[in-house]
Protein backbone atom coordinates (compact mmCIF):
# COMPACT_ATOMS: atom_id res chain seq x y z
CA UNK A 1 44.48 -25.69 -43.44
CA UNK A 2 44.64 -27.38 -40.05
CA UNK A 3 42.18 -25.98 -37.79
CA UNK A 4 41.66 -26.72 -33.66
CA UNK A 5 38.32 -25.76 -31.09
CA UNK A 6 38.67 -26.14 -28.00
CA UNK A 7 36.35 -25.71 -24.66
CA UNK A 8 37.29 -26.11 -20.99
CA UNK A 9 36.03 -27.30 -19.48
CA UNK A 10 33.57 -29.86 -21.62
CA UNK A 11 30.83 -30.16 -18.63
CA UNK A 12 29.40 -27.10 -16.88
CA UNK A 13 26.43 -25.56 -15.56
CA UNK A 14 23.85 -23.23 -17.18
CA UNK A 15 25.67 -19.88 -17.11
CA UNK A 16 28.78 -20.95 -15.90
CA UNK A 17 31.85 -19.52 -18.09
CA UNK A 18 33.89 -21.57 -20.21
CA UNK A 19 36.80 -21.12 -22.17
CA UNK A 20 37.01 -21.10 -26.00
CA UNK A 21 40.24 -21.69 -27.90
CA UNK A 22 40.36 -21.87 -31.82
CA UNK A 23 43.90 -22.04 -33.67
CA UNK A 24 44.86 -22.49 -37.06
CA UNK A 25 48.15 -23.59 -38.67
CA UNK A 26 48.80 -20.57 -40.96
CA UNK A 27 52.75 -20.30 -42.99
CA UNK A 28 54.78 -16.97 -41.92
CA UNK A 29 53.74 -15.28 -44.56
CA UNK A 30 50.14 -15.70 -44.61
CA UNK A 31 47.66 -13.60 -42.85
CA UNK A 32 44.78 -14.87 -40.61
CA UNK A 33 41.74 -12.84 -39.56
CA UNK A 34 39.15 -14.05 -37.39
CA UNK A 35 34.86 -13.15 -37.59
CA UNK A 36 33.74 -12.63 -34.24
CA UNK A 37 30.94 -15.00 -33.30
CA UNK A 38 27.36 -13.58 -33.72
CA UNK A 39 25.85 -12.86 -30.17
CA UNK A 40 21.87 -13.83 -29.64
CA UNK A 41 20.10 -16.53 -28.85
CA UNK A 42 21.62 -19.09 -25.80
CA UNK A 43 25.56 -18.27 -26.31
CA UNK A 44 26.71 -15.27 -24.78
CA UNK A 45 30.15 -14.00 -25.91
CA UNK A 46 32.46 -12.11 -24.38
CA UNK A 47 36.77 -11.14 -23.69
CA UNK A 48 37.01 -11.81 -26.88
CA UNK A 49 41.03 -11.83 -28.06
CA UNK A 50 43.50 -13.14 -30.65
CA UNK A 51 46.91 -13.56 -31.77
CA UNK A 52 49.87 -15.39 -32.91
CA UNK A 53 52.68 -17.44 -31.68
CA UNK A 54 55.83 -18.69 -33.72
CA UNK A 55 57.60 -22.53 -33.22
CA UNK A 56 60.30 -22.69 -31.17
CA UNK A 57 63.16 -23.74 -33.24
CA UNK A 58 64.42 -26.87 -31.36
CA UNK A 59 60.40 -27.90 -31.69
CA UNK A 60 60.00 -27.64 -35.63
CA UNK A 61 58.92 -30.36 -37.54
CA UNK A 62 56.82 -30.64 -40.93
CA UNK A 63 54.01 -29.62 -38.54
CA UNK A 64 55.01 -27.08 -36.16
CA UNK A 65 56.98 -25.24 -38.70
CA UNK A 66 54.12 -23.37 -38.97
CA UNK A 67 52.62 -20.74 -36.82
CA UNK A 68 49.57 -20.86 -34.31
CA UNK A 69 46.84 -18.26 -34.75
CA UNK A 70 44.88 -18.56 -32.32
CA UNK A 71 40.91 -16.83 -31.01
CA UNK A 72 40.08 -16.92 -27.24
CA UNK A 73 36.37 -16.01 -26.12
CA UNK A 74 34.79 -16.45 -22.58
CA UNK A 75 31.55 -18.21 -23.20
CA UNK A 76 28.17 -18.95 -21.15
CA UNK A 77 25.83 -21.31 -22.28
CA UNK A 78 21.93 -20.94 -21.18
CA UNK A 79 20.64 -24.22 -22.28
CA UNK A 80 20.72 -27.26 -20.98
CA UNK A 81 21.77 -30.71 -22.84
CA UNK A 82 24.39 -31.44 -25.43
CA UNK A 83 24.87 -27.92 -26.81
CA UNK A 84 26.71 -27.52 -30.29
CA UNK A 85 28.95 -24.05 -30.44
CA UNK A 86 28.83 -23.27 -34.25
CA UNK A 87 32.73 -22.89 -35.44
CA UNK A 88 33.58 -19.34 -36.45
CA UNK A 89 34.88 -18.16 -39.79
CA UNK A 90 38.56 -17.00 -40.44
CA UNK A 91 39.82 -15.44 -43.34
CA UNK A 92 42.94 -16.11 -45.24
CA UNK A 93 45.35 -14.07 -47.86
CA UNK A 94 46.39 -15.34 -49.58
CA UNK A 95 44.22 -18.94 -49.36
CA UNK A 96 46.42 -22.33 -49.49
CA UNK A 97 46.67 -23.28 -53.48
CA UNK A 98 45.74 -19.61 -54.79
CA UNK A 99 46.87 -15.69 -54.91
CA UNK A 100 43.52 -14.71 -53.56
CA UNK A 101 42.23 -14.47 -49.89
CA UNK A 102 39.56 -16.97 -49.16
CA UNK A 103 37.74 -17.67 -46.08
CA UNK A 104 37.48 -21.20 -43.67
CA UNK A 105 35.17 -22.28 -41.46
CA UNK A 106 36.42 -23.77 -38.02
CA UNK A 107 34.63 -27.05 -36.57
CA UNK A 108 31.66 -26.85 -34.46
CA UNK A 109 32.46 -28.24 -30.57
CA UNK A 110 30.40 -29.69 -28.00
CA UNK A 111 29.72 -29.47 -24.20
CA UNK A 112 27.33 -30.77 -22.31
CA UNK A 113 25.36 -27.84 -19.72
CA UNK A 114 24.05 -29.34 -16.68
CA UNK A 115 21.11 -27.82 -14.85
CA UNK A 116 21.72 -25.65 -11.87
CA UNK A 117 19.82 -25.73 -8.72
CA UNK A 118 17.66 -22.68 -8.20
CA UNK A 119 16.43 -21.14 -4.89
CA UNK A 120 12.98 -23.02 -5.50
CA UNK A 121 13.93 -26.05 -5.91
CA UNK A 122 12.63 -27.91 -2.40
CA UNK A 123 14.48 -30.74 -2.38
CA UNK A 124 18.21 -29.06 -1.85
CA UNK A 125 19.49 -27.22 0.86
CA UNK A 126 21.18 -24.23 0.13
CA UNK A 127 23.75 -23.32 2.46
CA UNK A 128 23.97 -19.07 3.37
CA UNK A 129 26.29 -16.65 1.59
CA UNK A 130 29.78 -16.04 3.14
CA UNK A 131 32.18 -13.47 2.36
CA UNK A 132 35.69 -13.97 1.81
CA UNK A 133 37.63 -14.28 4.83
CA UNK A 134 41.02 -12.13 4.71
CA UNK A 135 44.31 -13.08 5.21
CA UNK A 136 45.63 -12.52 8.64
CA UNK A 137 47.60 -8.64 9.18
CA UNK A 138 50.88 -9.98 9.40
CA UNK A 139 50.20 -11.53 5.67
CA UNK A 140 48.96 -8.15 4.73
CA UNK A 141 52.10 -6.10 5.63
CA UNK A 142 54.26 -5.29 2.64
CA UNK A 143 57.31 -6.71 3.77
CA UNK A 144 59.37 -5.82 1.02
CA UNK A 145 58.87 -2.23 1.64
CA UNK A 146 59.24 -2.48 5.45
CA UNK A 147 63.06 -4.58 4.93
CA UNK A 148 63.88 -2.13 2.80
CA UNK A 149 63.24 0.90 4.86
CA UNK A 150 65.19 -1.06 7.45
CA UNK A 151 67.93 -1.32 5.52
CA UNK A 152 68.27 2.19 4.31
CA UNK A 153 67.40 3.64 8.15
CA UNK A 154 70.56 1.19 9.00
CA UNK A 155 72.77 2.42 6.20
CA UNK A 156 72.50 6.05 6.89
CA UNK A 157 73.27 5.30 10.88
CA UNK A 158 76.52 3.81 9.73
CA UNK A 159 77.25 6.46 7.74
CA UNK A 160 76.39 9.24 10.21
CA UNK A 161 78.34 7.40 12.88
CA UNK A 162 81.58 6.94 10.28
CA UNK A 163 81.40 10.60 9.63
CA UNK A 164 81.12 11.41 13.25
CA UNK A 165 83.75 9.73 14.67
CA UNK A 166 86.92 11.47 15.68
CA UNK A 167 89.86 10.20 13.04
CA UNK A 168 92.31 8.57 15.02
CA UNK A 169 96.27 9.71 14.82
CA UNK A 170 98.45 7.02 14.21
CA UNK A 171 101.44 7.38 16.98
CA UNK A 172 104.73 5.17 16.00
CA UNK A 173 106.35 3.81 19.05
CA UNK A 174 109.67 3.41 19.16
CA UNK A 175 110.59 0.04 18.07
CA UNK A 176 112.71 -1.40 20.76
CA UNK A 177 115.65 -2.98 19.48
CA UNK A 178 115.70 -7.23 19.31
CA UNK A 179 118.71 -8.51 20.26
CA UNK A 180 120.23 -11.34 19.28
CA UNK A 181 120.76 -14.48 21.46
CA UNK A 182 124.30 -14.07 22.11
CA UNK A 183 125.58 -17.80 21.78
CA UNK A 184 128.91 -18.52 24.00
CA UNK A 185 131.74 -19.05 21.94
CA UNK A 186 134.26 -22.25 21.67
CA UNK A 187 137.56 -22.63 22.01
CA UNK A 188 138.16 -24.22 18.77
CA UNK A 189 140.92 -26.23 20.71
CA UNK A 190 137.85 -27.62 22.36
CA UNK A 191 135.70 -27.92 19.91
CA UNK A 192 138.38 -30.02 17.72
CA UNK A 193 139.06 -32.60 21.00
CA UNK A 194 135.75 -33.01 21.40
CA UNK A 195 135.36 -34.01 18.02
CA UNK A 196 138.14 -36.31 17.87
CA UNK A 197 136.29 -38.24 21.18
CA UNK A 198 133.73 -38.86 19.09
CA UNK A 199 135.50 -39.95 16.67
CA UNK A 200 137.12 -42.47 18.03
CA UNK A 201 134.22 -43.65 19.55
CA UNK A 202 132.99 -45.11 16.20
CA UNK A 203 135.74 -46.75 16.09
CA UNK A 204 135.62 -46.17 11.61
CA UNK A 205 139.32 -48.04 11.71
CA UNK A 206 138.54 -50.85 13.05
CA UNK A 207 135.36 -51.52 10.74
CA UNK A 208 138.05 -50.94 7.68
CA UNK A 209 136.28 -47.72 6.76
CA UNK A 210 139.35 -45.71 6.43
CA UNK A 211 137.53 -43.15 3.55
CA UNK A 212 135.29 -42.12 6.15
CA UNK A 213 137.46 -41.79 8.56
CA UNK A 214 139.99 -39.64 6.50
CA UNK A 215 137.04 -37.41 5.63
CA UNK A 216 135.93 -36.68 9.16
CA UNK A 217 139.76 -36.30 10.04
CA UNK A 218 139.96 -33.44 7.34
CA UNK A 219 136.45 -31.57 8.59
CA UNK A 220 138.10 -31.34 12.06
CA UNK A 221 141.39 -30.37 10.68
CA UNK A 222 140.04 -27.83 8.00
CA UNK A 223 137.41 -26.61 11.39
CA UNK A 224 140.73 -25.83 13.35
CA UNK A 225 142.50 -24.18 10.73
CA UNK A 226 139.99 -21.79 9.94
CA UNK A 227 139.22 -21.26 13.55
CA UNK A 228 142.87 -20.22 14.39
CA UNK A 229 144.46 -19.07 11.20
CA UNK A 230 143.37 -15.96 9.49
CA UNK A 231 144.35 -16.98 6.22
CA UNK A 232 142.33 -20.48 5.06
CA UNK A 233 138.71 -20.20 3.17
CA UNK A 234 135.98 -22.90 3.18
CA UNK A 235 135.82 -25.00 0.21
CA UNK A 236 139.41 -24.60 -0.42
CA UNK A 237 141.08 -27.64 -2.05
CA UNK A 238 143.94 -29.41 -0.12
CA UNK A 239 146.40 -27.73 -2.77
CA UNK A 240 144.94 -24.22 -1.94
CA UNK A 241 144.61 -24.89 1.32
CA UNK A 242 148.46 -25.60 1.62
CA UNK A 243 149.37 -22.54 -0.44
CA UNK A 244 147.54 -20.40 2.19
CA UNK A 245 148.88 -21.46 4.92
CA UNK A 246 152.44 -21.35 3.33
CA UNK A 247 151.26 -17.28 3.40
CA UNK A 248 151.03 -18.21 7.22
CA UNK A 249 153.55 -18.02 9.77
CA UNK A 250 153.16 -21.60 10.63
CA UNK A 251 156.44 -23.35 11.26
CA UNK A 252 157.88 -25.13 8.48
CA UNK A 253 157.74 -28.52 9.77
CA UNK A 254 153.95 -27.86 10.81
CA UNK A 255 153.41 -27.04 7.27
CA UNK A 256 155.43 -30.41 5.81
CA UNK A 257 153.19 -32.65 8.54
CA UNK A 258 149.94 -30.48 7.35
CA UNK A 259 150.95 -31.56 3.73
CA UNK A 260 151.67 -35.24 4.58
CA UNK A 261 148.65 -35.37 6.51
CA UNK A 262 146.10 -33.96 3.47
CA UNK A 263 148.37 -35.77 1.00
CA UNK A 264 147.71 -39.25 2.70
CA UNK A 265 144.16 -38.36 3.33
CA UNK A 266 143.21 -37.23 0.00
CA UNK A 267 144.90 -40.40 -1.61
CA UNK A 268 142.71 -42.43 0.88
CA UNK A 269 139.60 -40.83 -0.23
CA UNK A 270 139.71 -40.75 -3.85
CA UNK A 271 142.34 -42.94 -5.04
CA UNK A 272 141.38 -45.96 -2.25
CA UNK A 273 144.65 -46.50 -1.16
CA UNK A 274 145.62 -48.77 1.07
CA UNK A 275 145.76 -47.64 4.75
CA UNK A 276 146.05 -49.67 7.99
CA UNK A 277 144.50 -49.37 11.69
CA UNK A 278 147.62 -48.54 12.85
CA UNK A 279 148.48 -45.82 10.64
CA UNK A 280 144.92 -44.69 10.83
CA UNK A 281 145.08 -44.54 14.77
CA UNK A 282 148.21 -42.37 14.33
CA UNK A 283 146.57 -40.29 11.99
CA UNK A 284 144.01 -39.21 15.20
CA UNK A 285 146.82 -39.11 17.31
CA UNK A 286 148.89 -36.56 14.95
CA UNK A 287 145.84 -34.16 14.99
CA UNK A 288 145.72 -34.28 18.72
CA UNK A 289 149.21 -33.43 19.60
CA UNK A 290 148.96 -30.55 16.68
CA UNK A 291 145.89 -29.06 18.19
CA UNK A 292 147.51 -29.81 21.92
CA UNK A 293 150.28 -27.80 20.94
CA UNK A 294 148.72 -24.99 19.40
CA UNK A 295 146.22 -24.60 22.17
CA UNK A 296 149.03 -24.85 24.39
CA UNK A 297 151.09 -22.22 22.72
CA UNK A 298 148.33 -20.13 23.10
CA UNK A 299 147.68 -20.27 26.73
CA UNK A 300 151.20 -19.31 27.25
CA UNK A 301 151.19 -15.90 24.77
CA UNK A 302 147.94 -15.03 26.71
CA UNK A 303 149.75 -15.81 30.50
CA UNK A 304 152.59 -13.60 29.33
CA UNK A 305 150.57 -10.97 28.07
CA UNK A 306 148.91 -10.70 31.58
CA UNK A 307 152.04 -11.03 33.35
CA UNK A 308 153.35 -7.86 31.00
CA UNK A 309 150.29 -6.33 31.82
CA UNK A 310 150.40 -7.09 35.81
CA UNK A 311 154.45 -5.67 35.97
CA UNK A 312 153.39 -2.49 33.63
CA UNK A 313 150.53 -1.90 36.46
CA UNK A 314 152.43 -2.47 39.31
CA UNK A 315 155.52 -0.24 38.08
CA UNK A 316 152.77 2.57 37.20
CA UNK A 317 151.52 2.47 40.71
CA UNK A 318 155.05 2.07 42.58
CA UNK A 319 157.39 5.19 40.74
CA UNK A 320 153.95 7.30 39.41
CA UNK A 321 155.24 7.43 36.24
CA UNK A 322 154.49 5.03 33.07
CA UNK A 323 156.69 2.58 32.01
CA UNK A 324 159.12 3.02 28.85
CA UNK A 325 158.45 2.66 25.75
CA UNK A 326 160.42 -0.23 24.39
CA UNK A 327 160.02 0.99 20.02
CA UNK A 328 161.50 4.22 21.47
CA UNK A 329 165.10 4.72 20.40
CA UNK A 330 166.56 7.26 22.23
CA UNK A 331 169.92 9.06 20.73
CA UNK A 332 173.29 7.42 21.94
CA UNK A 333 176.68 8.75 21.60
CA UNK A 334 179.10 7.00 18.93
CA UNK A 335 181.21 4.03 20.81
CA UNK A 336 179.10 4.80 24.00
CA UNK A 337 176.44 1.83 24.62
CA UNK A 338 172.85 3.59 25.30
CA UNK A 339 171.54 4.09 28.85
CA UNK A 340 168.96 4.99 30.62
CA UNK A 341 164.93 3.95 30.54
CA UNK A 342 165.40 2.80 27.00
CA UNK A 343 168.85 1.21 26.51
CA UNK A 344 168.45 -2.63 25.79
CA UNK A 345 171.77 -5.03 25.57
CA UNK A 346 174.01 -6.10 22.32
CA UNK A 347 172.06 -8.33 20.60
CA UNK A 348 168.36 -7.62 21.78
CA UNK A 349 165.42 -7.40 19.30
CA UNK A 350 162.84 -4.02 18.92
CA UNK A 351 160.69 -5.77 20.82
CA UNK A 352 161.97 -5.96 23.27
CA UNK A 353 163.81 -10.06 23.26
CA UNK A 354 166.85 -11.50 23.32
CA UNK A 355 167.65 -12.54 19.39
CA UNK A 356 168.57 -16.37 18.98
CA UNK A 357 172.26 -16.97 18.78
CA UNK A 358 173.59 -18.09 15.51
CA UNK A 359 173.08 -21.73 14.90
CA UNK A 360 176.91 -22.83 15.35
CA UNK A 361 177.37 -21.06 18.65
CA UNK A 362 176.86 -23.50 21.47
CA UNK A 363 175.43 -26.66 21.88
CA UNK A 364 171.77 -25.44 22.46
CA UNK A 365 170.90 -23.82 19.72
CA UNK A 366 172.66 -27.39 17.61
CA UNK A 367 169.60 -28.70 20.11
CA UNK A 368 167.05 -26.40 19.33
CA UNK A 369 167.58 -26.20 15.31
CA UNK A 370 167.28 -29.91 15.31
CA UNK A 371 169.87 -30.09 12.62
CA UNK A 372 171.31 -26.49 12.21
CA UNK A 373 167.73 -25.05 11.02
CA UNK A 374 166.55 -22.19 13.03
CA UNK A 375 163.41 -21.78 14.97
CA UNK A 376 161.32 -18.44 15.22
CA UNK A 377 160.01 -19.03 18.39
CA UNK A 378 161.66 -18.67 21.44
CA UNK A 379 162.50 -21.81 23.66
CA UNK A 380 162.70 -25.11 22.66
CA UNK A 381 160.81 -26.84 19.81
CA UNK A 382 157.78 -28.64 21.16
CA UNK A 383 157.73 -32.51 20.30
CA UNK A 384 156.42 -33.69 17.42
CA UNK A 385 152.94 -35.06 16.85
CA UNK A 386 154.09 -38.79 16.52
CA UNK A 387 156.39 -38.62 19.51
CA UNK A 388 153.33 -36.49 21.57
């Protein structure tokens, strides 16, 4: 069996203690028991212990597959010279090669002991004794316990202030309405012009970029329509577009110069046809007069809406009493035309205007038909967008 002495260090001084270390490669299975050394004579024995360590498994090899038992002594020499430490004897069951126990002896080691100098020796000078000096008292404070302390001391402030404090109501305020940025509204009249300025400051016909320009023709358009008619949707096709508007009560020949308009447009933008400046420039010039003329139209409802308003306020304040009723019909005798507050002449609408005469009764109305059709609105028919 392989068998190890060792002792640390190998050079010391008579009495001085040294450190003995014997190990023996023993299998798992076998059992190792160590003699302890015989005291007497100049080796003095003592702290004597022993045990066993297994390999680690990522150090095993056809050596260190085995285990380590292993006897540690403290040791002091009194001799001087080369000094030879018998080996001890260790006892193995079962020993290697048979089923019986059998004993080994462990190799002797050497150290060499050096002589010590002695109070009577005259030749050295032996310094005087000094105690240990201690460590300084901030080294000597247990800090560990004193951070601790510190922290539970802190801890139990928190808490006592935490349970101490009042517990705070929570109060809602009123939440004062936001409102909105009111933004000032266009006249889509307006809006439309202004967009058509721009328009023609690009000046799309004249680069031949007439599908461009037919598309931003149709945004304004489709803009204005929604704007002032009720009745149009975004993303309507020009087909659905036109059927709306037929639900309208746009004029008819607004609606035919809508449809020409969206018809030539359309054709422009996904069929490519062929389109010229000139017709392009009186494409512009069509929307203008149409948005012209509604806008126009407009200002003229709203001025006789105020004047109505300014001639029911001013009859109010001059007899004291309000003004008729124009929906009311009062009774009237049979052959006898109605009087009074509410009697309106032959001919006149429930709202209060003059009905159109019939189309073949006078020149003016052959004038205002334009060709025997009749108008709804009152007055002459404005010009048309290529004569504006």
């Amino acid at each position: 069996m392989a068998s190890r002495v060792y002792v640390t260090p190998s050079t010391a001084h008579v009495g001085q203690a040294v450190r003995y270390l014997a190990v023996v490669k023993a299998d798992r299975d076998q059992r190792v028991q160590f003699q302890p050394p015989q005291a007497g004579g100049d080796l003095s024995w003592s702290q004597l212990r022993a045990g066993r360590n297994h390999p680690r498994w990522w150090t095993q090899s056809a050596y260190e597959a085995k285990d380590s038992v292993w006897f540690e002594a403290r040791l002091q020499v009194f001799a001087t010279g080369i000094v030879s430490v018998p080996g001890i004897t260790a006892q193995v069951d079962p020993a290697p090669g048979t089923a019986r126990a059998g004993a080994i002896h462990l190799p002797a080691a050497r150290i060499l002991i050096e002589p010590s100098v002695t109070a009577a020796d005259s030749d050295q000078t032996l310094r005087g004794l000094h105690g240990p000096l201690g460590a300084p008292w901030w080294e000597r404070l247990p800090m560990a316990l004193i951070v601790t302390a510190l922290l539970l001391v802190a801890a139990w402030v928190f808490v006592l202030r935490k349970l101490r404090r009042p517990q705070r109501k929570l109060v809602r305020r009123p939440a004062a309405p936001v409102l909105a940025p009111s933004r000032p509204r266009i006249d889509p009249a307006a809006e439309a012009l202004r967009a058509l300025f721009t328009l023609r400051a690009k000046k799309l016909p004249a680069q031949q970029r007439f599908g461009e320009h037919a598309l931003e023709l149709t945004a304004i358009l489709r803009r204005f329509l929604e704007a002032t008619v009720a009745t149009p949707r975004p993303g309507d096709t020009s087909g659905e577009l036109l059927e709306r508007l037929k639900a309208s009560r746009l004029e008819k020949a607004d609606l035919e110069r809508l449809e020409g308009l969206l018809g030539l447009w359309d054709r422009v933008k996904f069929a490519r046809a062929p389109l010229t400046e000139t017709e392009a420039t009186r494409c512009e010039e069509s929307v203008e007069a149409y948005v012209r003329r509604v806008a126009q139209a407009r200002l003229e409802a709203e001025a006789a809406a105020a004047r109505a308003a300014a001639a029911r306020a001013a009859s109010e304040a001059a007899g004291g009493k309000p003004p008729a009723d124009p929906k009311a019909k009062p009774p009237a005798g049979p052959g006898k035309p109605p009087s009074g507050p509410h009697a309106r002449p032959p001919g006149a609408t429930p709202s209060g205007s003059i009905s159109r005469p019939p189309s073949g009764s006078g020149p003016r109305s052959a004038a205002s038909t334009g060709g025997g059709s009749p108008s709804s609105r009152s007055g002459p028919r404005p010009p048309a967008p290529e004569a504006a």
